[in-house]
PDB file of N, CA and C in Angstrom:
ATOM      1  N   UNK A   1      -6.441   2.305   9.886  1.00  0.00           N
ATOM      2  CA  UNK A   1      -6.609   3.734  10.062  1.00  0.00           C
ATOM      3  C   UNK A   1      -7.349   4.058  11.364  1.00  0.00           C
ATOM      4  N   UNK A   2      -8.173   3.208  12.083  1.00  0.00           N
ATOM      5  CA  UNK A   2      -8.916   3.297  13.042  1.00  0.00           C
ATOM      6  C   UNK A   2      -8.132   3.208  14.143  1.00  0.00           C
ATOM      7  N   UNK A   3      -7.033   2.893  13.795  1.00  0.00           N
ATOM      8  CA  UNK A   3      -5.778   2.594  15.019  1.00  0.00           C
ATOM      9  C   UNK A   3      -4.843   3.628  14.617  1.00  0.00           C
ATOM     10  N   UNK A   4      -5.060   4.593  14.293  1.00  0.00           N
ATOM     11  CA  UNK A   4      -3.691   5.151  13.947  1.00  0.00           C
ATOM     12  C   UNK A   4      -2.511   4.690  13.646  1.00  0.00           C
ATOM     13  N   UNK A   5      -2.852   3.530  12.784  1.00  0.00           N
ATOM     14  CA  UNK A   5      -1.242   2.855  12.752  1.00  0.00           C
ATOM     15  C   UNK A   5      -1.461   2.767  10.724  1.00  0.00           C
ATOM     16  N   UNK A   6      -0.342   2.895  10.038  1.00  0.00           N
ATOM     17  CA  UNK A   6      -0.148   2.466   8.762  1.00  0.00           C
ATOM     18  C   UNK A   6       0.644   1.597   8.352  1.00  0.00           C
ATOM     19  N   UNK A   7       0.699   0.648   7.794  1.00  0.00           N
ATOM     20  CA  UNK A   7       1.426  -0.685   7.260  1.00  0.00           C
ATOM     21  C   UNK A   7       1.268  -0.099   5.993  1.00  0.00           C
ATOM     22  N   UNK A   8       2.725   0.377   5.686  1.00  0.00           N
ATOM     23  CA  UNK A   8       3.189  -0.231   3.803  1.00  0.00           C
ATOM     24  C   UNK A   8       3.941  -1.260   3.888  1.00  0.00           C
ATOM     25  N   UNK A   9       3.295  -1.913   2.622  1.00  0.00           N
ATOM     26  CA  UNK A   9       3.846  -3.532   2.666  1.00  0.00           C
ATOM     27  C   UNK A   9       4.318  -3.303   0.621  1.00  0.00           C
ATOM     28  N   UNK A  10       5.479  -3.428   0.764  1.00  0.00           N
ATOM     29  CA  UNK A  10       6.091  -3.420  -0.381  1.00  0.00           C
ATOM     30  C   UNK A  10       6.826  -4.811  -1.137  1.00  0.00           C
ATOM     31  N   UNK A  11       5.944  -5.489  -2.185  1.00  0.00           N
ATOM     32  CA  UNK A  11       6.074  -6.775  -2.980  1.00  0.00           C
ATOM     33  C   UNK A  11       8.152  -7.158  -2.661  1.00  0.00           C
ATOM     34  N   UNK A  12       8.197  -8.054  -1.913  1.00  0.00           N
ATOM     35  CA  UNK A  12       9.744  -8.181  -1.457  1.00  0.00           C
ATOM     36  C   UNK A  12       9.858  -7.857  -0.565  1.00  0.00           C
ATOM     37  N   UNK A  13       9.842  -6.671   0.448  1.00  0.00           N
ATOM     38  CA  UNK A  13      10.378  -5.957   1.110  1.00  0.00           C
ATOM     39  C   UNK A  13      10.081  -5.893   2.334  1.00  0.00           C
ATOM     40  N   UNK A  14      10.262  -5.721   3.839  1.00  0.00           N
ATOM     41  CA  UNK A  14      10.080  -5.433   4.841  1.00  0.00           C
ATOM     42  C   UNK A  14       8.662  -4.544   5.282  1.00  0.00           C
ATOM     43  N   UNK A  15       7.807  -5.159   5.841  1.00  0.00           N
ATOM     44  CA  UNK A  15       6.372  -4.182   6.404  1.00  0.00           C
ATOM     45  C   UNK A  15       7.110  -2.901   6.874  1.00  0.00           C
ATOM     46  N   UNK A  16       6.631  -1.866   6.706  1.00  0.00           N
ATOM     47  CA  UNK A  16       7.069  -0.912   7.592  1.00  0.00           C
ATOM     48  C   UNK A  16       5.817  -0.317   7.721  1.00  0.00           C
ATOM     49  N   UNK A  17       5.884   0.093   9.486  1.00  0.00           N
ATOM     50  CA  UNK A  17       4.768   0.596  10.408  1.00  0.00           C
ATOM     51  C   UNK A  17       4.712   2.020  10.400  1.00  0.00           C
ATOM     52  N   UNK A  18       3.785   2.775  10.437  1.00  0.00           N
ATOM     53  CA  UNK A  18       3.779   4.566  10.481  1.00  0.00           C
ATOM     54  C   UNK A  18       2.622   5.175  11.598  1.00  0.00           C
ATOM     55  N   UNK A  19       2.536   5.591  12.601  1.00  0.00           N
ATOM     56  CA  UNK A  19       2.088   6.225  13.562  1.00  0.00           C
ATOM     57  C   UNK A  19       1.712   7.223  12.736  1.00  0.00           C
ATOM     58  N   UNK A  20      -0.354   7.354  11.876  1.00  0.00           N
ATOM     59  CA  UNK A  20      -0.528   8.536  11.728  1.00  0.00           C
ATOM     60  C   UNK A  20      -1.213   9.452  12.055  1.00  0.00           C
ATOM     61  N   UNK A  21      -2.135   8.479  13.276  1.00  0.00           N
ATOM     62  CA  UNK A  21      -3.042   9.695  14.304  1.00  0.00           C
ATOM     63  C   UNK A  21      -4.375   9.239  13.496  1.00  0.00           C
ATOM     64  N   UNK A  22      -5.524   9.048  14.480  1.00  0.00           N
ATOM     65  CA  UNK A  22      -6.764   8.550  13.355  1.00  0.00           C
ATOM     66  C   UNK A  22      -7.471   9.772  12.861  1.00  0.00           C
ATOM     67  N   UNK A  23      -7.780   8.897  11.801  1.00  0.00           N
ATOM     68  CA  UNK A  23      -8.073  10.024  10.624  1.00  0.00           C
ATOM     69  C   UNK A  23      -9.422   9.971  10.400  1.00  0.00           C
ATOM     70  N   UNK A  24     -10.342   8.426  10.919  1.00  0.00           N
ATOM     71  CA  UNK A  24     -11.572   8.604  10.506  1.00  0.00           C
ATOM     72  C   UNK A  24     -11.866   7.843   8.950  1.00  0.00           C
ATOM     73  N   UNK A  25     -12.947   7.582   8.820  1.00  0.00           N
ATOM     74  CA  UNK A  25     -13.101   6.681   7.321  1.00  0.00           C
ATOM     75  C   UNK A  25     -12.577   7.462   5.958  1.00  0.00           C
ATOM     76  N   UNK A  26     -11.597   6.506   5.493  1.00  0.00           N
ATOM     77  CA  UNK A  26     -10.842   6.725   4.434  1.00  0.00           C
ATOM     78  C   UNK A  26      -9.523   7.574   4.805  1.00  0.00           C
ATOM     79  N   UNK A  27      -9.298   7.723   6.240  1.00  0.00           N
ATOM     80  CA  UNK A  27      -8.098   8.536   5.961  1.00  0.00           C
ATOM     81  C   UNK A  27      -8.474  10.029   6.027  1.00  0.00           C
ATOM     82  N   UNK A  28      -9.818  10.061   6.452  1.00  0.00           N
ATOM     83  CA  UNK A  28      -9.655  11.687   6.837  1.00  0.00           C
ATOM     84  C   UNK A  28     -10.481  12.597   5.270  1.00  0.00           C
ATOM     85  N   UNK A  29     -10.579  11.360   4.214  1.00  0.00           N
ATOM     86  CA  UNK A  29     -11.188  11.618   2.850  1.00  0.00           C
ATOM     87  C   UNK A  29     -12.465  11.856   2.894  1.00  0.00           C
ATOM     88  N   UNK A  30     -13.444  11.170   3.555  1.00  0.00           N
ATOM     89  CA  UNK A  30     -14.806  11.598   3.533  1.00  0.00           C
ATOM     90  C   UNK A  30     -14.911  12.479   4.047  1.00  0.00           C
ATOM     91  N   UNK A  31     -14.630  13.014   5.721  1.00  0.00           N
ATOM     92  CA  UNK A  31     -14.538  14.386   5.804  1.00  0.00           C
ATOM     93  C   UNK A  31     -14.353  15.462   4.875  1.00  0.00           C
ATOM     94  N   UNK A  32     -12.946  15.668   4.324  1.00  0.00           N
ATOM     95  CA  UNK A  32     -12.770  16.514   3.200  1.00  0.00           C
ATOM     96  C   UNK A  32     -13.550  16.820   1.680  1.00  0.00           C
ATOM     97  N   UNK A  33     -14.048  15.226   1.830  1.00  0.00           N
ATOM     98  CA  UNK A  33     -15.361  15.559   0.240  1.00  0.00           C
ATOM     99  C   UNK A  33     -16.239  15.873   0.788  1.00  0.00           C
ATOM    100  N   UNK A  34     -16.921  15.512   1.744  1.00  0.00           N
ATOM    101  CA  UNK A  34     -18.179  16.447   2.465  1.00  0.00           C
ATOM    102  C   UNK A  34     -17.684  17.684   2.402  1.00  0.00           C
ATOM    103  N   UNK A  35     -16.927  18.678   3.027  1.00  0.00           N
ATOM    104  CA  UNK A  35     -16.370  19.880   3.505  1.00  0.00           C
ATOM    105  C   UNK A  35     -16.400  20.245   1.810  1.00  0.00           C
ATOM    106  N   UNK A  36     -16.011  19.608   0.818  1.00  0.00           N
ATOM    107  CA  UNK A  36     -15.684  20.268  -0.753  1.00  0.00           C
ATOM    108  C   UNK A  36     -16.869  20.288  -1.720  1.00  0.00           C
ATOM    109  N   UNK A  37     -17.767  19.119  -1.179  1.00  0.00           N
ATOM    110  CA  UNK A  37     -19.568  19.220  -1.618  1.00  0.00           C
ATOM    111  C   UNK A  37     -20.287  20.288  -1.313  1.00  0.00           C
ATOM    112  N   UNK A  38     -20.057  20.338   0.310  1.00  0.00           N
ATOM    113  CA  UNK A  38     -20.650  21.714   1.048  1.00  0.00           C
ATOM    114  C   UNK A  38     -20.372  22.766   0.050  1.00  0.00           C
ATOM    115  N   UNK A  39     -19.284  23.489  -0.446  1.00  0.00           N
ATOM    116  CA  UNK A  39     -18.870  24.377  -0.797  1.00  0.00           C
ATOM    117  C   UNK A  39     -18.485  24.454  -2.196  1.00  0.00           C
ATOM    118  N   UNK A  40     -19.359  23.468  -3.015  1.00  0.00           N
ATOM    119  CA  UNK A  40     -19.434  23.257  -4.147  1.00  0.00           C
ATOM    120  C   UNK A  40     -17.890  23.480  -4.591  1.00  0.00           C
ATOM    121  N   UNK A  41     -16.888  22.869  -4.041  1.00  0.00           N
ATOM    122  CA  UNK A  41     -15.810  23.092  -4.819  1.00  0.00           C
ATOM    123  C   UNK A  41     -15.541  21.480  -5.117  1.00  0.00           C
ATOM    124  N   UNK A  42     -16.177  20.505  -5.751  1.00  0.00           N
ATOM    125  CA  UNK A  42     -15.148  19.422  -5.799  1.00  0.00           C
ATOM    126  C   UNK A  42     -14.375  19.185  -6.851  1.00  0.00           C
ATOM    127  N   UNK A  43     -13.439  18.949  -7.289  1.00  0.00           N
ATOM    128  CA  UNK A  43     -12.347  19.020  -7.470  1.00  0.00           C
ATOM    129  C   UNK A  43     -12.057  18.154  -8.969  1.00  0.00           C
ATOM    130  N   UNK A  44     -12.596  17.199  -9.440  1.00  0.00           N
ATOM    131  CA  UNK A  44     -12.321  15.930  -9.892  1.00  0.00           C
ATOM    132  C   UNK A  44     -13.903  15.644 -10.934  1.00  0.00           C
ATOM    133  N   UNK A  45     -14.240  15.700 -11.946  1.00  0.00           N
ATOM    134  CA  UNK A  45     -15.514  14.782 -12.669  1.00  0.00           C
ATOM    135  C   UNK A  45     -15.324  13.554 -12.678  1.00  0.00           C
ATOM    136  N   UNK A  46     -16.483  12.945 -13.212  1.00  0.00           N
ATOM    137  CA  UNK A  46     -16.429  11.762 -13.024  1.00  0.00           C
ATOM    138  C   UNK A  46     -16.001  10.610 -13.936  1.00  0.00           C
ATOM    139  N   UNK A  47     -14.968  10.997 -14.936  1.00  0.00           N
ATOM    140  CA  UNK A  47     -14.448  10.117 -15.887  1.00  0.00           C
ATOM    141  C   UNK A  47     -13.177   9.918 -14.642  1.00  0.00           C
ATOM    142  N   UNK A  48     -12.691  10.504 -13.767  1.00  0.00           N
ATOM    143  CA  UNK A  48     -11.128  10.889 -12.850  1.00  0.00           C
ATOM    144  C   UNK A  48     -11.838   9.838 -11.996  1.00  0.00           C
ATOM    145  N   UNK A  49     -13.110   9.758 -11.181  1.00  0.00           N
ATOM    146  CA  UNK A  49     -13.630   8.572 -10.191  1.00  0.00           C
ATOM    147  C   UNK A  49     -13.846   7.344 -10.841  1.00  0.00           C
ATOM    148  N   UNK A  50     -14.178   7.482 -11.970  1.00  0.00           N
ATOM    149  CA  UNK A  50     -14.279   5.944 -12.614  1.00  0.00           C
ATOM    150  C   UNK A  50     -12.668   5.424 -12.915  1.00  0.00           C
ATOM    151  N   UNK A  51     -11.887   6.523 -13.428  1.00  0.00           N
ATOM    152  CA  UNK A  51      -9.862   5.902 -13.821  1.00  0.00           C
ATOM    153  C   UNK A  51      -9.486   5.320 -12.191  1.00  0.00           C
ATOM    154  N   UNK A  52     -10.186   6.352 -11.240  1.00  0.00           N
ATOM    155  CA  UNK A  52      -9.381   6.130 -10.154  1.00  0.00           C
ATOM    156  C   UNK A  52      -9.841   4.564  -9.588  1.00  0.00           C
ATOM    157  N   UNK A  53     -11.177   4.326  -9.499  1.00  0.00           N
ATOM    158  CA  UNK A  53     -11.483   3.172  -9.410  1.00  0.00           C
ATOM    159  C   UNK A  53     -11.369   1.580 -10.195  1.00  0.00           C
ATOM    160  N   UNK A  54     -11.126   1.955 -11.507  1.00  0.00           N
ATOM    161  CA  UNK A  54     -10.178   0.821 -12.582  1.00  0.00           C
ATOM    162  C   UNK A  54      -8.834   0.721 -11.813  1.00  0.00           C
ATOM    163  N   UNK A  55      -8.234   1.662 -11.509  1.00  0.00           N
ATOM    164  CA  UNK A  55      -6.996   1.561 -11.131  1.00  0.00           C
ATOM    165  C   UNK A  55      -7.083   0.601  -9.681  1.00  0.00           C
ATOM    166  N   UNK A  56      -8.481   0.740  -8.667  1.00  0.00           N
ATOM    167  CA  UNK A  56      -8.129  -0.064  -7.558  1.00  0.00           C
ATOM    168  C   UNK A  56      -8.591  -1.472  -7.830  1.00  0.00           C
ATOM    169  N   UNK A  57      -9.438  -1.793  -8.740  1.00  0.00           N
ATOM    170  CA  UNK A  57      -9.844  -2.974  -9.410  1.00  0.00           C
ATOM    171  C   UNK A  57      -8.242  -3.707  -9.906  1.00  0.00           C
ATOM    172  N   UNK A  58      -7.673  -3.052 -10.957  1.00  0.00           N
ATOM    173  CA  UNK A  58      -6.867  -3.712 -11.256  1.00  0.00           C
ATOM    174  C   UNK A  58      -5.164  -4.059 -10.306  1.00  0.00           C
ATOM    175  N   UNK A  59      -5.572  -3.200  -8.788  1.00  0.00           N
ATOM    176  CA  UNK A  59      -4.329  -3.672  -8.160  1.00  0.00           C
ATOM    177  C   UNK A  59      -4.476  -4.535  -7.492  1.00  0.00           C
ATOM    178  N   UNK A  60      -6.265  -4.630  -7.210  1.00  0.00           N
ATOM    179  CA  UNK A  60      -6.527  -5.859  -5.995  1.00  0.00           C
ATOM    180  C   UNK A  60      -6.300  -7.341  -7.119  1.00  0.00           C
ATOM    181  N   UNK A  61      -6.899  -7.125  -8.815  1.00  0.00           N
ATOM    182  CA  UNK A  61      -6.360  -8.103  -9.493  1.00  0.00           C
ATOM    183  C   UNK A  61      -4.791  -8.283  -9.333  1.00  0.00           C
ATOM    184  N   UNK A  62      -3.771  -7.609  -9.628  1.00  0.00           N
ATOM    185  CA  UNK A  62      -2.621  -7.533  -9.920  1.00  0.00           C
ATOM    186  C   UNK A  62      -2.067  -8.595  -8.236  1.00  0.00           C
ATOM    187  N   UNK A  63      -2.981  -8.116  -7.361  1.00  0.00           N
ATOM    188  CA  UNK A  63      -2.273  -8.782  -5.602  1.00  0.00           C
ATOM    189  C   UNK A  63      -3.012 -10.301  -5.831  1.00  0.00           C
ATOM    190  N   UNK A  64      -3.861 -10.601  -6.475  1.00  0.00           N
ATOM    191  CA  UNK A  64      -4.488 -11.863  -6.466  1.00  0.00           C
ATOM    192  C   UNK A  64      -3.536 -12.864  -7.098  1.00  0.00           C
ATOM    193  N   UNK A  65      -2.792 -11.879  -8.124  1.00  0.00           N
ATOM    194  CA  UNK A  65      -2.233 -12.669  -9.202  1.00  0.00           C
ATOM    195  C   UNK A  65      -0.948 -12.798  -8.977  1.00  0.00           C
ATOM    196  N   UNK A  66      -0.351 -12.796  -7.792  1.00  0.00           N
ATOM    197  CA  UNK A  66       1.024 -12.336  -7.569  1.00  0.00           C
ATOM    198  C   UNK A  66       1.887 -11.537  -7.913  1.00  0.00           C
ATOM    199  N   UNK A  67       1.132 -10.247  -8.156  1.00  0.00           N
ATOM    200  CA  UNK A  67       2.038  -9.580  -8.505  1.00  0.00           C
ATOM    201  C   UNK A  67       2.252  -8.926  -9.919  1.00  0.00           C
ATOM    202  N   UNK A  68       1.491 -10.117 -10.728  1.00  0.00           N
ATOM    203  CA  UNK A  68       1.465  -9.726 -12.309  1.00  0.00           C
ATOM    204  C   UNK A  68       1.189  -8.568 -12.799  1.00  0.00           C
ATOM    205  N   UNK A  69       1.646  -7.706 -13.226  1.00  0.00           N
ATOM    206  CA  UNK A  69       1.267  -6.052 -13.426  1.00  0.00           C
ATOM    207  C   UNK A  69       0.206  -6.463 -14.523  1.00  0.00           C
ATOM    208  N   UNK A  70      -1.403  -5.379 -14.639  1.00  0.00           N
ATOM    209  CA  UNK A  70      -2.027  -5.422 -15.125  1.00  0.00           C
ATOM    210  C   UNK A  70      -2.382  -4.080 -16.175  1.00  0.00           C
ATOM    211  N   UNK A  71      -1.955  -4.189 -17.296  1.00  0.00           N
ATOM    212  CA  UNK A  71      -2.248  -3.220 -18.320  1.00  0.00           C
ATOM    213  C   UNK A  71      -3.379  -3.042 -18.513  1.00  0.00           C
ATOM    214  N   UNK A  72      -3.952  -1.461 -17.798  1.00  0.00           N
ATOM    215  CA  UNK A  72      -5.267  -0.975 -17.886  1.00  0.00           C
ATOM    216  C   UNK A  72      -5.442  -0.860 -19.525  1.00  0.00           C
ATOM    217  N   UNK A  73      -4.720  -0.443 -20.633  1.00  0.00           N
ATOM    218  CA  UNK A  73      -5.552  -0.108 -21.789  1.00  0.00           C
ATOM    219  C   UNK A  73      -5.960  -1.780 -22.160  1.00  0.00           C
ATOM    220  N   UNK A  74      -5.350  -2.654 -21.697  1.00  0.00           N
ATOM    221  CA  UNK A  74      -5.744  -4.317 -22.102  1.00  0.00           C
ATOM    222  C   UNK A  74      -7.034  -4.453 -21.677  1.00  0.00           C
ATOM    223  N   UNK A  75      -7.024  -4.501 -20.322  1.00  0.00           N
ATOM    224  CA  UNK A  75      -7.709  -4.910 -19.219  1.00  0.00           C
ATOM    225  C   UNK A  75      -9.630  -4.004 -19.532  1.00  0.00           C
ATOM    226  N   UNK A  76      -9.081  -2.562 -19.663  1.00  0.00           N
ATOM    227  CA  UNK A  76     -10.292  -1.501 -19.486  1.00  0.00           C
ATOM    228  C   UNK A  76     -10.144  -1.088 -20.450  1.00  0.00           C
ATOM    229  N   UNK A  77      -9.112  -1.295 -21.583  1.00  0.00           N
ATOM    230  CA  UNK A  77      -9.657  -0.061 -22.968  1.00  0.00           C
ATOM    231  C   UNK A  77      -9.249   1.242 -22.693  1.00  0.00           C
ATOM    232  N   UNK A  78      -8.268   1.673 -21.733  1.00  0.00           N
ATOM    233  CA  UNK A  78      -8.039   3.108 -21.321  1.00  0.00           C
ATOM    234  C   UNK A  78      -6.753   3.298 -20.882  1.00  0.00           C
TER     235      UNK A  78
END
């Protein structure tokens, strides 16, 4: 992201490259939650930051494992 460049890399498939202009840490995301804190609008509680974060736990498992899809209600109970 610091390069303006994006790699999706799809399990099988060909890298493909995307020119998206830098965005800054996370993609332009910390900006926007600062800007939505400021203005007390954020968006999301915190049962939605904890799903969202099981969910990146279990894909970096799922890439360790080749691929093996990982059933969050197994895995997390949810």
């Amino acid at each position: 992201m610091d390069k303006g460049i994006l790699e999706l890399k799809v399990f099988g498939k060909k890298k493909k490259t995307f020119r998206v202009g830098v965005l800054g840490s996370h993609g332009g995301g910390d900006i926007g939650l600062i800007k939505n804190l400021a203005k007390d609008e954020l968006r999301t509680d915190i049962s939605v930051s904890i799903e969202s974060h099981l969910m990146a736990f279990a894909a970096e498992e799922s890439r360790l494992n080749s691929g093996v899809p990982v059933i969050m209600k197994e895995r997390f109970g949810r």
